[in-house]
N, C-alpha and C. Protein backbone atom coordinates (compact mmCIF):
# COMPACT_ATOMS: atom_id res chain seq x y z
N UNK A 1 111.84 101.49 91.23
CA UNK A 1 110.68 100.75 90.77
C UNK A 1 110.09 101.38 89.50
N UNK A 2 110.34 102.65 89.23
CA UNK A 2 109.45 103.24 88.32
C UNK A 2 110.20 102.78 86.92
N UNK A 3 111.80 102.46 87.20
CA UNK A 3 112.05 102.07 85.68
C UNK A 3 111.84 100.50 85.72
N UNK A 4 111.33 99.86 86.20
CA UNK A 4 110.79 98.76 86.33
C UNK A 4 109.93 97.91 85.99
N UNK A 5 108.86 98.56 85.19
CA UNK A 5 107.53 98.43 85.13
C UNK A 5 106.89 97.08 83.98
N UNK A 6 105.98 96.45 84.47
CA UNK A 6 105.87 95.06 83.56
C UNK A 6 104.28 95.47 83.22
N UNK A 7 104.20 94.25 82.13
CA UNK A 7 102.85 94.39 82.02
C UNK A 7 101.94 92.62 82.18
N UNK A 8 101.25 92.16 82.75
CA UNK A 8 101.20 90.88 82.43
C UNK A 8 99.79 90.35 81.38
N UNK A 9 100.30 89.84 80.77
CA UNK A 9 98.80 89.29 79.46
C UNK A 9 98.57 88.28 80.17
N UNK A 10 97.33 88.10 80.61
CA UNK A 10 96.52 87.32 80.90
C UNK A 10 95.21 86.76 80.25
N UNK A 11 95.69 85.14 80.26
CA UNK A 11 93.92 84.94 79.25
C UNK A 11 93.46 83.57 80.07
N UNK A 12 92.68 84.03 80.76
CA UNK A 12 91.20 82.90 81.51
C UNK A 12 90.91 82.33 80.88
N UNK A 13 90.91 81.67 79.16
CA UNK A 13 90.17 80.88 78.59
C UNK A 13 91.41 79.66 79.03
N UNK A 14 92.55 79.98 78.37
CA UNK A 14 93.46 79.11 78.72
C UNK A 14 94.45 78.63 80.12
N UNK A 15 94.28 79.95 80.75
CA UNK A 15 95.26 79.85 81.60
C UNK A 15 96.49 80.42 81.68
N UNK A 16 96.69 80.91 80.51
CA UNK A 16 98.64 81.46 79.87
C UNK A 16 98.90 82.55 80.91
N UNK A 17 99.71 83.05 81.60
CA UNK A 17 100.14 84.02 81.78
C UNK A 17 101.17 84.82 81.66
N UNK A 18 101.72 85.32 80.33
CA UNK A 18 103.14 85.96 79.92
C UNK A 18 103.24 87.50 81.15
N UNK A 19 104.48 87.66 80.91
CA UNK A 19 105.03 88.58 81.74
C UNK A 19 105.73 89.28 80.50
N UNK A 20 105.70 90.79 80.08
CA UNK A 20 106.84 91.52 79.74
C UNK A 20 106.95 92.86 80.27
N UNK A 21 108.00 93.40 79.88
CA UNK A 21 108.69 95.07 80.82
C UNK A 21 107.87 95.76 79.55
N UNK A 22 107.45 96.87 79.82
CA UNK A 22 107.47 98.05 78.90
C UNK A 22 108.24 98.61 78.43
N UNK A 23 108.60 98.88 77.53
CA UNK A 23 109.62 99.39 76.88
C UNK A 23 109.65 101.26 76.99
N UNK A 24 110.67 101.54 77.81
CA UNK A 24 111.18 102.95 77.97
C UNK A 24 110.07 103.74 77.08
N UNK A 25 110.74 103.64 75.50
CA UNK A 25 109.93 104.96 74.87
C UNK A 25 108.09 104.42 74.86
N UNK A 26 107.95 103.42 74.81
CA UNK A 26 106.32 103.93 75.00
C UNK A 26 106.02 104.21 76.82
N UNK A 27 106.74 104.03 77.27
CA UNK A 27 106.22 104.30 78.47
C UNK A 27 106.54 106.22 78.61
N UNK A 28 107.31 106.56 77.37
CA UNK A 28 107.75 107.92 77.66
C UNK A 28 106.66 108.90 76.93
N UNK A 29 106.22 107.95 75.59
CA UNK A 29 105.15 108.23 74.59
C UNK A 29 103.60 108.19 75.07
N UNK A 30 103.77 107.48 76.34
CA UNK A 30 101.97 106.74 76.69
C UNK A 30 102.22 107.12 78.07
N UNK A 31 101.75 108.31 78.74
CA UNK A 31 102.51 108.49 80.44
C UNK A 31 100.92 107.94 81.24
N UNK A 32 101.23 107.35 82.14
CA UNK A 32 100.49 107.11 82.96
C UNK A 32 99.60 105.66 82.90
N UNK A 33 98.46 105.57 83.84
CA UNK A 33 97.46 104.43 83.50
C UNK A 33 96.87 104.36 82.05
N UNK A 34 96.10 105.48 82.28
CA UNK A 34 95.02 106.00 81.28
C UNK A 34 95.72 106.19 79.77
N UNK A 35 97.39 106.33 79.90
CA UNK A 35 97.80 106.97 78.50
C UNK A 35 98.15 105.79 77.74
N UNK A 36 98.65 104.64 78.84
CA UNK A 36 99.27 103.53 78.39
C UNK A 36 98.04 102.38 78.24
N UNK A 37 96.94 102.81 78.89
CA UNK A 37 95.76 101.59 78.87
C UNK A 37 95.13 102.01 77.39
N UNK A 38 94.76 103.12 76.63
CA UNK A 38 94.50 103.29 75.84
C UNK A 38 95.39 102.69 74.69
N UNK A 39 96.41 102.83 74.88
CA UNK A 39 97.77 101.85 73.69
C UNK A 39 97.51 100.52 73.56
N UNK A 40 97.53 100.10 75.01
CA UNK A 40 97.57 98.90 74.85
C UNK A 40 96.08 98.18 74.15
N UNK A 41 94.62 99.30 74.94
CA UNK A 41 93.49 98.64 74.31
C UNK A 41 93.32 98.59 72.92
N UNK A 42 94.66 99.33 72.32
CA UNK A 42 94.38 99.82 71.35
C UNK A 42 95.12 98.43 70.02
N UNK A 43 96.34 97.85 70.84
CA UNK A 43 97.28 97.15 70.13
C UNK A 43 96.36 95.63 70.76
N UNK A 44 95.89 95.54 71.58
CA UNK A 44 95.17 93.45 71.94
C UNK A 44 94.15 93.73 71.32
N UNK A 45 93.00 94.52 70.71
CA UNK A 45 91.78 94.08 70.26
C UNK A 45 92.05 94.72 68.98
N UNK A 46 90.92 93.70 68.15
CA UNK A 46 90.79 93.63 66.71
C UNK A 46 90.24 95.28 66.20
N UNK A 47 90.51 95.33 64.86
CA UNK A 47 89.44 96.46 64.76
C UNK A 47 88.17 95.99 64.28
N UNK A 48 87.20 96.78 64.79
CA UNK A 48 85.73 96.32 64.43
C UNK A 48 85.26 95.23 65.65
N UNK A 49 86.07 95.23 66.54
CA UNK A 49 85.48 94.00 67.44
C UNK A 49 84.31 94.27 68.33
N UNK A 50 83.27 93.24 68.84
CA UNK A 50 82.72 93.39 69.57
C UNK A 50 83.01 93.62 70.84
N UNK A 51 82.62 94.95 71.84
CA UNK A 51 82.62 95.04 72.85
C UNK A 51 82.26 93.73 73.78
N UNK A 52 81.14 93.02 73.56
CA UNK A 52 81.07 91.91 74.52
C UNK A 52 81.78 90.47 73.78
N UNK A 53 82.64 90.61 72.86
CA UNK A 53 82.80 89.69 72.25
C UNK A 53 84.24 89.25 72.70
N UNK A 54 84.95 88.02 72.41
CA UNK A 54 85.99 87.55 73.16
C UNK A 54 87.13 88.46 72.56
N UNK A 55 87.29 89.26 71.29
CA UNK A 55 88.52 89.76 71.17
C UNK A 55 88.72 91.04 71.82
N UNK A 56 87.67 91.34 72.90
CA UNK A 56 87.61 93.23 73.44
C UNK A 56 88.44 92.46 75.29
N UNK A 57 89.81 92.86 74.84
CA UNK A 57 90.59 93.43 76.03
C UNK A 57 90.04 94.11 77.74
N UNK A 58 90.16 93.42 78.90
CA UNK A 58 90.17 93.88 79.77
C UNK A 58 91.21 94.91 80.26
N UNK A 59 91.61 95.75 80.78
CA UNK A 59 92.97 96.62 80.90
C UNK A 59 92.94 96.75 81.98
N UNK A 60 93.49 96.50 82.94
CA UNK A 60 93.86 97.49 84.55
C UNK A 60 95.16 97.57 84.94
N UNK A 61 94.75 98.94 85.47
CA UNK A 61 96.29 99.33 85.99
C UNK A 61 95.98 100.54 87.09
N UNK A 62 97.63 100.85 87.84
CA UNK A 62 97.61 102.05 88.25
C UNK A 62 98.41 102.44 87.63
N UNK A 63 98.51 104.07 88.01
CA UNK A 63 98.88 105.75 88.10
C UNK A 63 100.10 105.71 87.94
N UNK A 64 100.71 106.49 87.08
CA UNK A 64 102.13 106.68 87.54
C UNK A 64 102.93 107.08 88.69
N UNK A 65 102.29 107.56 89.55
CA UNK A 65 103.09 107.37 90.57
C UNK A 65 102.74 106.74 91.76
N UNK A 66 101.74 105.25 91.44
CA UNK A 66 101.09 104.66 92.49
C UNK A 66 102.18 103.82 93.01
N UNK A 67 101.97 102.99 94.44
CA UNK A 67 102.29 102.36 94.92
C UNK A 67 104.28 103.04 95.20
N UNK A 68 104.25 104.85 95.79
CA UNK A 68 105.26 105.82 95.67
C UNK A 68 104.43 106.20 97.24
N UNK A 69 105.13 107.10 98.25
CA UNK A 69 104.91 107.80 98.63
C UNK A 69 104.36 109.10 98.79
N UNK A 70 103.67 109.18 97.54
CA UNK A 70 102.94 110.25 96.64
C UNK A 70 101.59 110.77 97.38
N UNK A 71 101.13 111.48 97.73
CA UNK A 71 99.75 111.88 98.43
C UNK A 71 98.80 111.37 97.00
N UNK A 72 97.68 110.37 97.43
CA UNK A 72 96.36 110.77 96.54
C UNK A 72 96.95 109.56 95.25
N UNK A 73 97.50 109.01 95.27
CA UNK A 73 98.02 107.90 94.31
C UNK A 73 97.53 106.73 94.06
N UNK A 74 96.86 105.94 95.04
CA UNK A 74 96.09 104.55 94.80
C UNK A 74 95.05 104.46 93.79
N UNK A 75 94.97 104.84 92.85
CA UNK A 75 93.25 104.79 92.12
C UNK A 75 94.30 103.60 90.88
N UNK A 76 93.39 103.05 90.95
CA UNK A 76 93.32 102.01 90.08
C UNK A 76 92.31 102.28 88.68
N UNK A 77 92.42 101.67 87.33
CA UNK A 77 91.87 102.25 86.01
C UNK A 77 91.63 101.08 85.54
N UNK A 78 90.56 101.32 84.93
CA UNK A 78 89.83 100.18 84.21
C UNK A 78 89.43 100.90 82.98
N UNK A 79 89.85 100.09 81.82
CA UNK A 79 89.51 99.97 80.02
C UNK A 79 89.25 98.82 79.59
N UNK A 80 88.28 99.36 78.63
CA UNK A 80 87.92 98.14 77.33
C UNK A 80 87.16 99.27 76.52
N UNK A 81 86.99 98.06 75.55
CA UNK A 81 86.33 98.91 74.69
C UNK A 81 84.66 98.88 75.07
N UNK A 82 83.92 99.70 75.25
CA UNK A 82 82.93 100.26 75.72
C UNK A 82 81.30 99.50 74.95
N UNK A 83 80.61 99.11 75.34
CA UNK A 83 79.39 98.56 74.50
C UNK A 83 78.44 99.36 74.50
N UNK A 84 78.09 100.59 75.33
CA UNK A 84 77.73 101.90 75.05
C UNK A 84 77.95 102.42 73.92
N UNK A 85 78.86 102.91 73.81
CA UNK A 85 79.61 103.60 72.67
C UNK A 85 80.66 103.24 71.80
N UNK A 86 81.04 101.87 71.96
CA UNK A 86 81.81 101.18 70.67
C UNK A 86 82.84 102.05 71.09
N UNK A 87 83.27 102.30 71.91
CA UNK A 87 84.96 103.38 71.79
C UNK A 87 85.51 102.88 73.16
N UNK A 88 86.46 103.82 73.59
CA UNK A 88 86.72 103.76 75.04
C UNK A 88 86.06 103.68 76.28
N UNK A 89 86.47 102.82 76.87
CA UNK A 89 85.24 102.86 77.95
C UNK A 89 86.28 102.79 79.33
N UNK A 90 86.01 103.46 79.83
CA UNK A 90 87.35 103.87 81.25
C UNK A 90 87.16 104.03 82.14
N UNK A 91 86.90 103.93 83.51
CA UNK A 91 86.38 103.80 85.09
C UNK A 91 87.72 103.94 85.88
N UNK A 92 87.81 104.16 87.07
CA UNK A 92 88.71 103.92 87.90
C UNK A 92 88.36 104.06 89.59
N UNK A 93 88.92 103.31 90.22
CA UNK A 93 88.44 103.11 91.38
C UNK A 93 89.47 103.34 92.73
N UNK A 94 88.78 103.70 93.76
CA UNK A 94 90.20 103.65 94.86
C UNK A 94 90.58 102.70 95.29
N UNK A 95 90.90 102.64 96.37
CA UNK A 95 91.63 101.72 97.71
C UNK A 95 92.91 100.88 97.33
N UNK A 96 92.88 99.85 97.72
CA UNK A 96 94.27 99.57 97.85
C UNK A 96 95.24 98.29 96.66
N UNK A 97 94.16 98.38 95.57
CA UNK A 97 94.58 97.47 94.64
C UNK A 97 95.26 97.52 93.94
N UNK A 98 95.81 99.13 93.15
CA UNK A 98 96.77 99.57 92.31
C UNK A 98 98.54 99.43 92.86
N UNK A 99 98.14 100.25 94.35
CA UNK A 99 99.49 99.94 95.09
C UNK A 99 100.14 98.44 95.45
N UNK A 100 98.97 97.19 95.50
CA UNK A 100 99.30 95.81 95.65
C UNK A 100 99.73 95.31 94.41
N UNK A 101 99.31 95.68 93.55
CA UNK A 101 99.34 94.77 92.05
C UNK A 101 101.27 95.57 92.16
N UNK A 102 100.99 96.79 92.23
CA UNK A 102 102.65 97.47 91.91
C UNK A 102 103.75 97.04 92.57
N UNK A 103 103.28 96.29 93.69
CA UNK A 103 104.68 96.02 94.88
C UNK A 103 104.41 94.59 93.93
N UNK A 104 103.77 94.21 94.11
CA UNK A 104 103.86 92.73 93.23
C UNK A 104 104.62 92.58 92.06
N UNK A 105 105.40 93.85 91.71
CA UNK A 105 106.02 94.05 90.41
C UNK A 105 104.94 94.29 89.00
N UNK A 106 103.89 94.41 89.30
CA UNK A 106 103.17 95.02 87.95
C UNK A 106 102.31 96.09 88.25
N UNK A 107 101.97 96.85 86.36
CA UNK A 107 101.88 98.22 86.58
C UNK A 107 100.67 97.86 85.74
N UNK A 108 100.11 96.85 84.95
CA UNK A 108 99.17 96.61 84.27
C UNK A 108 98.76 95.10 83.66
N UNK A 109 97.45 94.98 83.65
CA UNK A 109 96.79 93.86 83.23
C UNK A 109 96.33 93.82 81.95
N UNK A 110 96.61 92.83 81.06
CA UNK A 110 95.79 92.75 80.03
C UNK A 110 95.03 91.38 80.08
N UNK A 111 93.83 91.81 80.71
CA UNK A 111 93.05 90.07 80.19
C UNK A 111 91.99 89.77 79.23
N UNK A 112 92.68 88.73 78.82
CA UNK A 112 92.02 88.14 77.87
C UNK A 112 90.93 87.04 77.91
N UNK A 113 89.52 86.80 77.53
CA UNK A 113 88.50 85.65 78.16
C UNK A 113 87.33 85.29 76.75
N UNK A 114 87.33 84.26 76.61
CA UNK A 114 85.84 83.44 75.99
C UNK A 114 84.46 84.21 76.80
N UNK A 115 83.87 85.29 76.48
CA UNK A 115 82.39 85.83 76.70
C UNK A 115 81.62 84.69 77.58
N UNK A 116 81.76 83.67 76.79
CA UNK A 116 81.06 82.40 77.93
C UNK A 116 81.19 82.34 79.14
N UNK A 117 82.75 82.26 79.41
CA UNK A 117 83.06 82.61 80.75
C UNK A 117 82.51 83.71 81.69
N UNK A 118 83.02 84.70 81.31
CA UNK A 118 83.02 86.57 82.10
C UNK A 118 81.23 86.60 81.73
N UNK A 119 80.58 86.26 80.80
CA UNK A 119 79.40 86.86 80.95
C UNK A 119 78.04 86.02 80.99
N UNK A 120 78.55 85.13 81.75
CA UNK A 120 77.23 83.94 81.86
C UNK A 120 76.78 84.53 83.45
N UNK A 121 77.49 85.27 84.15
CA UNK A 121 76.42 85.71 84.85
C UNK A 121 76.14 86.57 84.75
N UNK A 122 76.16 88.07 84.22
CA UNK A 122 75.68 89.35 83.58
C UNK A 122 74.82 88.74 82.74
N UNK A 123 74.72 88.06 82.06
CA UNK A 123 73.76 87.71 80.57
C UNK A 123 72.41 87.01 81.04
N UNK A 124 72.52 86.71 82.03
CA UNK A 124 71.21 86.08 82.62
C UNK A 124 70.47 86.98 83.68
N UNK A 125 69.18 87.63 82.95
CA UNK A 125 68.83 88.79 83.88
C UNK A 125 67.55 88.05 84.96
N UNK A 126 67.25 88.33 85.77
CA UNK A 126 66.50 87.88 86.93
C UNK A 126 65.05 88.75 86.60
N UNK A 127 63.61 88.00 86.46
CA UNK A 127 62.37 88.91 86.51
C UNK A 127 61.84 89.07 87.57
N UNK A 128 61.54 90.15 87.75
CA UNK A 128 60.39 90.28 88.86
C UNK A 128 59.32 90.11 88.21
N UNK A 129 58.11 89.97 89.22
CA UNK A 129 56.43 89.58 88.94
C UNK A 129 56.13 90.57 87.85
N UNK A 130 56.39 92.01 88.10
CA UNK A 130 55.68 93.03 86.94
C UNK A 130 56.18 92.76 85.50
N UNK A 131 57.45 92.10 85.37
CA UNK A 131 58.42 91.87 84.49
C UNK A 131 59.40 92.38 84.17
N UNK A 132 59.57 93.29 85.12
CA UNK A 132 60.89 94.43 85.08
C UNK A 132 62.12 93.95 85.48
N UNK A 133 63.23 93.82 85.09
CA UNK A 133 64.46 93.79 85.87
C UNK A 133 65.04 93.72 86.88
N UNK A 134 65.08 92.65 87.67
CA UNK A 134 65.22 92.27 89.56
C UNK A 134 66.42 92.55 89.83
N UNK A 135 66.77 93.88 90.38
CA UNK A 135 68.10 94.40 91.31
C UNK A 135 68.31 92.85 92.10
N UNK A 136 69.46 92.23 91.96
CA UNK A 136 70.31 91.15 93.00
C UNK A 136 70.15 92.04 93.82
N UNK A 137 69.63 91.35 94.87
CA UNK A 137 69.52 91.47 96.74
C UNK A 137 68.03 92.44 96.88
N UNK A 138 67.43 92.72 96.05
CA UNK A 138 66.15 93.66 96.34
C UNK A 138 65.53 92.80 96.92
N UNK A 139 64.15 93.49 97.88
CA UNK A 139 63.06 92.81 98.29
C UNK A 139 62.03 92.90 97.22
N UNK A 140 61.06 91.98 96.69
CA UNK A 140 60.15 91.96 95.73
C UNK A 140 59.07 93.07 96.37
């Protein structure tokens, strides 16, 4: 499986979903989630692009040796480019999503989306009475 590895581009505005393999030397050049999510965030978005804007890349993936018999392997990685800090912006999470996406035959996501879509519900903030910012699910 490990010489195996695909990546799929995905874009929600349209629907497209291409499939390609990684190619040996960048996978030898870019090791891991984190080495290869940075390449790739680096080759789908524009330079100068807006973080919340439609050309800033979603990235996920797992570990190099996820979805292996490996102790401690499931963490799954999340990139884009960051609206904090205009740079990298990188998270990663456990349980069991890195090892599913991998038996599924993929090792990474690139999605692509219209802001309209992904952020019409982030972009609409909820007030409380004082006028402060209403945590979804708080009691007033």
């Amino acid at each position: 499986m490990a010489l195996n590895r695909k990546i799929a581009y995905i874009d929600l505005t349209t629907g497209d979903i291409q499939t390609k393999a990684i190619p040996l030397g960048v996978r030898k050049k870019f090791l891991g989630g984190r080495g290869l999510d940075a390449y790739l965030l680096y080759n789908h978005t524009k330079k100068g692009c807006d973080p919340m804007g439609p050309d800033n890349a979603l990235i996920i993936s797992g570990g190099i040796l996820t979805a292996t018999c490996a102790s401690a392997t499931s963490r799954t990685h999340v990139m884009a480019k960051s609206p904090l800090t205009g740079m990298l912006g990188s998270a990663n999470m456990g349980g069991f999503f890195a090892p599913e996406l991998a038996w599924a035959g993929f090792h990474h996501l690139v999605i692509k989306v219209k802001p309209k879509i992904l952020l019409t519900s982030i972009s609409t903030t909820a007030r409380s009475k004082s006028g402060m910012p209403a945590v979804s699910g708080a009691n007033p």
